[in-house]
Protein backbone atom coordinates (compact mmCIF):
# COMPACT_ATOMS: atom_id res chain seq x y z
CA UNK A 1 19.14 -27.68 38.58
CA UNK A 2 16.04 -25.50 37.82
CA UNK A 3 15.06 -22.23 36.43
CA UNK A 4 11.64 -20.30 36.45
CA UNK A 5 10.55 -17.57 34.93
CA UNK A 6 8.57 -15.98 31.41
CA UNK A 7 10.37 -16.18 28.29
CA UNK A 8 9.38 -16.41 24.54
CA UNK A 9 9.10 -19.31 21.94
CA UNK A 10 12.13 -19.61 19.78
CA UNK A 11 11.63 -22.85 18.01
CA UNK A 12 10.37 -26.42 19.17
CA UNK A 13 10.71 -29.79 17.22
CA UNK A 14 8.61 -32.60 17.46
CA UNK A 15 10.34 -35.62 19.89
CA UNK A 16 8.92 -39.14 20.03
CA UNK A 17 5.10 -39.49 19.65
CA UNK A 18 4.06 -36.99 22.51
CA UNK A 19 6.87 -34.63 23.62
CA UNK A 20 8.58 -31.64 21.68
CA UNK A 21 11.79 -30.11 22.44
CA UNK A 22 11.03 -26.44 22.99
CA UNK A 23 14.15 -23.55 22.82
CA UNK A 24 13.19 -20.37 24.85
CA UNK A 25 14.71 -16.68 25.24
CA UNK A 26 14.56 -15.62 28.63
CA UNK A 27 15.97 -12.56 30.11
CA UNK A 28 17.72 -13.74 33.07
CA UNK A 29 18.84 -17.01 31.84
CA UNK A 30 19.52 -16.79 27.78
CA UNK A 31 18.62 -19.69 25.34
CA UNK A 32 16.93 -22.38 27.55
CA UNK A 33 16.03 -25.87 25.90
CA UNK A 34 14.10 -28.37 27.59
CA UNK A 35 11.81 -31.19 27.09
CA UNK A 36 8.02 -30.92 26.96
CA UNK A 37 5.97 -33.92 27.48
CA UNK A 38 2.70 -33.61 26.09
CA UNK A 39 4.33 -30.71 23.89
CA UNK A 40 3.04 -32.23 20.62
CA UNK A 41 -0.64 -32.33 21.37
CA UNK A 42 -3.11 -30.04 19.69
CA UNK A 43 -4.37 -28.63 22.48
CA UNK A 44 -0.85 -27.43 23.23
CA UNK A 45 0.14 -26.84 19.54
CA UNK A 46 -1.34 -22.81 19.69
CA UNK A 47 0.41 -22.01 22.99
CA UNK A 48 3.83 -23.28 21.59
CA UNK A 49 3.96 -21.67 18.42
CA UNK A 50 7.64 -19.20 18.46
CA UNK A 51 7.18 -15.51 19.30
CA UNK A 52 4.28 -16.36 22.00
CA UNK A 53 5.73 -16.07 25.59
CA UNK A 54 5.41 -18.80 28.61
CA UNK A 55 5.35 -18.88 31.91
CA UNK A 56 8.09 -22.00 32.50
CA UNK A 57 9.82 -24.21 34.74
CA UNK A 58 12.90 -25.94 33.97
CA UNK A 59 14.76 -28.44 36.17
CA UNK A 60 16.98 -31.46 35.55
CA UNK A 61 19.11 -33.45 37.67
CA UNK A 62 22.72 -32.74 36.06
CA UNK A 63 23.27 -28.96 34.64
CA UNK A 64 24.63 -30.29 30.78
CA UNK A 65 21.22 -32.63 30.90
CA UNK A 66 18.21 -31.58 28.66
CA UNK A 67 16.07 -31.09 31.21
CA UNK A 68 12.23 -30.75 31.19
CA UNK A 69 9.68 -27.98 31.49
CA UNK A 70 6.57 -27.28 32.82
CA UNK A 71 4.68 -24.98 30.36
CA UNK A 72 2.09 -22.38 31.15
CA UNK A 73 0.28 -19.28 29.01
CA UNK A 74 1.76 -15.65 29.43
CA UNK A 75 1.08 -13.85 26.53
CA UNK A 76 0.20 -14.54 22.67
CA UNK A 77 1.31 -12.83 19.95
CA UNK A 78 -1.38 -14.18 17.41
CA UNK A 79 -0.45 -11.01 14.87
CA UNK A 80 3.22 -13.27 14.02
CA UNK A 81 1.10 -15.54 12.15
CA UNK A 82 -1.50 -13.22 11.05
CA UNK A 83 0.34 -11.72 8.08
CA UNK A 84 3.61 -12.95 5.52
CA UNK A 85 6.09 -9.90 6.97
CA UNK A 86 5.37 -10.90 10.46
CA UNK A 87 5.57 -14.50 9.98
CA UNK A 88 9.23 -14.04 8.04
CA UNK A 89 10.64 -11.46 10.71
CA UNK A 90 9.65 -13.89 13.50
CA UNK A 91 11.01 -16.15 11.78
CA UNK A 92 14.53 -14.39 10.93
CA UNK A 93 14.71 -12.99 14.42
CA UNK A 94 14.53 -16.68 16.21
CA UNK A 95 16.81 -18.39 13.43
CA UNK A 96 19.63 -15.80 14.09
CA UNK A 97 19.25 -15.96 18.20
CA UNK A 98 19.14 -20.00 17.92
CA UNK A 99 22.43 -19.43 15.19
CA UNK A 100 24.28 -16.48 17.29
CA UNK A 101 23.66 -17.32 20.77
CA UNK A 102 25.22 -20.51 22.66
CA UNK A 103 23.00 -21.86 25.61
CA UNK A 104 22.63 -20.56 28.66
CA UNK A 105 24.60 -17.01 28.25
CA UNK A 106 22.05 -14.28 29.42
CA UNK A 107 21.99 -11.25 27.44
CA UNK A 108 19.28 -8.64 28.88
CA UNK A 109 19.05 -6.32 26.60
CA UNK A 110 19.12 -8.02 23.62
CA UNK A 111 16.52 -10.32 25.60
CA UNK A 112 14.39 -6.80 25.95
CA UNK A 113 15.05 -5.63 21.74
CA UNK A 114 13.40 -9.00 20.89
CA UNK A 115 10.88 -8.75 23.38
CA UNK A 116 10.27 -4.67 22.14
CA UNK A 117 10.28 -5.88 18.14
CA UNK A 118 7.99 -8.91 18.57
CA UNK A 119 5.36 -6.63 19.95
CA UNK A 120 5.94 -4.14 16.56
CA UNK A 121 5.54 -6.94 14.53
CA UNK A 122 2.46 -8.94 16.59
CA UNK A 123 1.00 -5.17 16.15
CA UNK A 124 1.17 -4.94 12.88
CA UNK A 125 3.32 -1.92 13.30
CA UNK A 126 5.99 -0.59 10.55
CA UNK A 127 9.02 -2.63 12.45
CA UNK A 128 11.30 -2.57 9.58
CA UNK A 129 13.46 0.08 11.02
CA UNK A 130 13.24 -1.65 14.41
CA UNK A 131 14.57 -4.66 12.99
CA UNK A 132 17.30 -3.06 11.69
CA UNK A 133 18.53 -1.78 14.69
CA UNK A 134 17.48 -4.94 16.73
CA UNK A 135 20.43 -6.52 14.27
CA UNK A 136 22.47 -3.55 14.99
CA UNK A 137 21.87 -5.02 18.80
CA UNK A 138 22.70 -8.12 18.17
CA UNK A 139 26.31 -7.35 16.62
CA UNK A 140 26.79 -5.15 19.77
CA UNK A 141 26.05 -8.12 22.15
CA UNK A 142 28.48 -10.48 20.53
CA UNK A 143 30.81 -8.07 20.73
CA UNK A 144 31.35 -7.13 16.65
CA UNK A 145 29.14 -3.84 17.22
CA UNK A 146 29.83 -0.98 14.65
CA UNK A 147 30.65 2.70 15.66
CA UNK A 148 29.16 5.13 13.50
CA UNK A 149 29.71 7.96 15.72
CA UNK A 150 32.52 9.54 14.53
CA UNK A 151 35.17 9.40 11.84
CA UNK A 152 37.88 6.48 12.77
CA UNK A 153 40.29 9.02 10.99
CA UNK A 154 39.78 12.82 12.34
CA UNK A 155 37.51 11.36 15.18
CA UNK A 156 34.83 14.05 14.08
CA UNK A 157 31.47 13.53 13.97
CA UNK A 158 30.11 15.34 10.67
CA UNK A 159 30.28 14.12 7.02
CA UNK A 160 30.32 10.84 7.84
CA UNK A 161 29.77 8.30 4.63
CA UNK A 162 31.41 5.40 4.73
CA UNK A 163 32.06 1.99 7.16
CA UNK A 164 35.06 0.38 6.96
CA UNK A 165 34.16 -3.32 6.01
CA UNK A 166 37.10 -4.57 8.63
CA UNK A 167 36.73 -2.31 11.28
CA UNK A 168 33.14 -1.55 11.22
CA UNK A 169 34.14 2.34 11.95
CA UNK A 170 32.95 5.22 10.05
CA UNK A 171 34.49 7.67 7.79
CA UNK A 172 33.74 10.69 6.84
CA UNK A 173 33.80 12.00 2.87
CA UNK A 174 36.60 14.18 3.43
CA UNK A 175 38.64 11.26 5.26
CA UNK A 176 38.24 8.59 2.91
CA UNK A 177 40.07 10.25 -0.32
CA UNK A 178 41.19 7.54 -2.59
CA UNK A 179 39.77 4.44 -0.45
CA UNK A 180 36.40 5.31 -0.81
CA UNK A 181 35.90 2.89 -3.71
CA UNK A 182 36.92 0.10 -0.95
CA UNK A 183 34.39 0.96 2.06
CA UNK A 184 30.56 0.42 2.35
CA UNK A 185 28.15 3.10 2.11
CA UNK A 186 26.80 4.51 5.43
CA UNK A 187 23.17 4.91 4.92
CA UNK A 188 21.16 8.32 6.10
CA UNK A 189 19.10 6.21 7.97
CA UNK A 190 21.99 5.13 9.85
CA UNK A 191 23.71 8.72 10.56
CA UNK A 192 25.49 9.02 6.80
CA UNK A 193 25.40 10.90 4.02
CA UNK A 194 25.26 8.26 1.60
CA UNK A 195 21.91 7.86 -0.27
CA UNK A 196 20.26 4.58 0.83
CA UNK A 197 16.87 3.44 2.98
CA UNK A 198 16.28 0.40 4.43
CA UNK A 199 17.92 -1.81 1.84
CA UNK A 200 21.40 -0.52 1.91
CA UNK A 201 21.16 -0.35 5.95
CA UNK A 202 20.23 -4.15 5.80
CA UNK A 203 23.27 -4.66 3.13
CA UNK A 204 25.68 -3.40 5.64
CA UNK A 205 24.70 -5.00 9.12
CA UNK A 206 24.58 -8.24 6.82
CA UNK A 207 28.21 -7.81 5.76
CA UNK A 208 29.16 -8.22 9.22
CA UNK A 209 26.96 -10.49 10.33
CA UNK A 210 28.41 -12.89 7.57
CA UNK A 211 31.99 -11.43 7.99
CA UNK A 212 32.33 -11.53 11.58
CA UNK A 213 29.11 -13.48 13.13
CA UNK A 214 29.01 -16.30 10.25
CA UNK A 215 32.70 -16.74 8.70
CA UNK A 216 34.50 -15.52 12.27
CA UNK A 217 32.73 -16.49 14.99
CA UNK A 218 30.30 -19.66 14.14
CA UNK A 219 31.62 -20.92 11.26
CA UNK A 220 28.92 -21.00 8.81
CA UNK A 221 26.36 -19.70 6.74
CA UNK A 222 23.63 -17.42 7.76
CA UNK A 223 20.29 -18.90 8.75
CA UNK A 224 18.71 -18.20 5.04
CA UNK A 225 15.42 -16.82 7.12
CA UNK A 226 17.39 -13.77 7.15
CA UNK A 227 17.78 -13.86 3.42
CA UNK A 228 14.29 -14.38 3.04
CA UNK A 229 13.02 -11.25 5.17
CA UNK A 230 15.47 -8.84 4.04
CA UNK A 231 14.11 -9.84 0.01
CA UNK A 232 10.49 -9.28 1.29
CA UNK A 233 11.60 -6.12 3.33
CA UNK A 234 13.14 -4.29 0.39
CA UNK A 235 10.67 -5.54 -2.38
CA UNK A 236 7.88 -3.78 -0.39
CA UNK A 237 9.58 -0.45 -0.14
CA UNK A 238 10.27 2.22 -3.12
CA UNK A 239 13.59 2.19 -3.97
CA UNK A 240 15.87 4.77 -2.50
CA UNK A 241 17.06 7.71 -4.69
């Protein structure tokens, strides 16, 4: 078995005196881990660090085996240690692809977002908005994405103010009546009329990626790096009005 190609740190933990284990995102191949003799040094400790992309081999002799890479430079990304925002989004962004995303099960373009919003945040760019909809992304690839299009009751596309919490479909105002009370804001920033920046956009991809990712589909808690960026994500903003 072996695979070659670029792909970006996710995590790596230290393995005997020498070696690390290193976990990858590629686009053609998914969530790669492999073993990386030498990994531990400090020569190698820079190159290795999650968010900086590698130019890898992987091979092993049976395809459910570990297997080991070879490890070369691409491309740093020095800015995702540079600051505390960048260092927490990296963070949140690799803890939910290592949480969501089972071995081995390419996903291009949600390979591509991450690739697109670790630049915006090794840039020092405002990527809060990106992040948002690189979670948006991420519900879509797993197959709990929302529609916010149109109204899941008149099927029109204006007025719309509300997500259903179980069907992740939006309603409009005029639709919702007497069950407003019992759906989740839609955000302006997402295409609602509901008052509400990034905070209340974050609020409602989180409900489903606890409702459906977490509870549903893994089993347990969120990664609490989420947690951590959304708090320093909305305490940095004014709040909405």
């Amino acid at each position: 078995m072996e695979w070659s190609g670029e792909a970006s740190v996710m995590t790596l933990h230290r393995h005997g005196e020498n070696a690390v284990i290193l976990s990858v995102l590629s686009r053609e191949a998914g969530l790669i881990r492999g073993l990386v003799p030498g990994g531990a040094s400090a020569r190698r400790a820079a190159m290795l660090q999650p968010g900086n992309r590698l130019s890898l081999r992987w091979r092993a002799r049976l395809e459910d085996q570990l297997g080991t890479f070879a490890v070369e430079p691409a491309r740093a990304r020095p800015g995702l240690i540079a600051g505390a925002d960048a260092l927490a989004g990296v963070n949140a962004v690799t803890s939910l692809l290592l949480f969501a995303l089972p071995e081995r099960d390419p996903h291009p373009r949600l390979a591509d977002a991450t690739e697109i919003l670790l630049d915006l945040m090794d840039a020092g760019a405002d990527w809060a908005e990106a992040y948002l909809h690189w979670e948006m992304r991420l519900l879509d690839e797993l197959g709990f994405g929302l529609d916010l299009e149109s109204c899941a009751v008149t099927g029109m596309r204006e007025g719309l103010a509300y997500v259903s919490p179980r069907t992740g479909r939006a309603v409009s105002a005029q639709a919702a009546g007497d069950w407003a009370p019992r759906l989740l804001p839609l955000p302006a920033m997402l295409g609602g009329r509901s008052n509400g920046g990034i905070e209340e956009a974050l609020a409602l991809t989180g409900h489903f990626l606890q409702s459906r990712l977490a509870e549903t589909h893994v089993g347990k808690p969120l990664p609490p790096a989420r947690a951590r960026l959304v708090a320093r994500l909305t305490a940095s903003r004014p709040a909405s009005g």
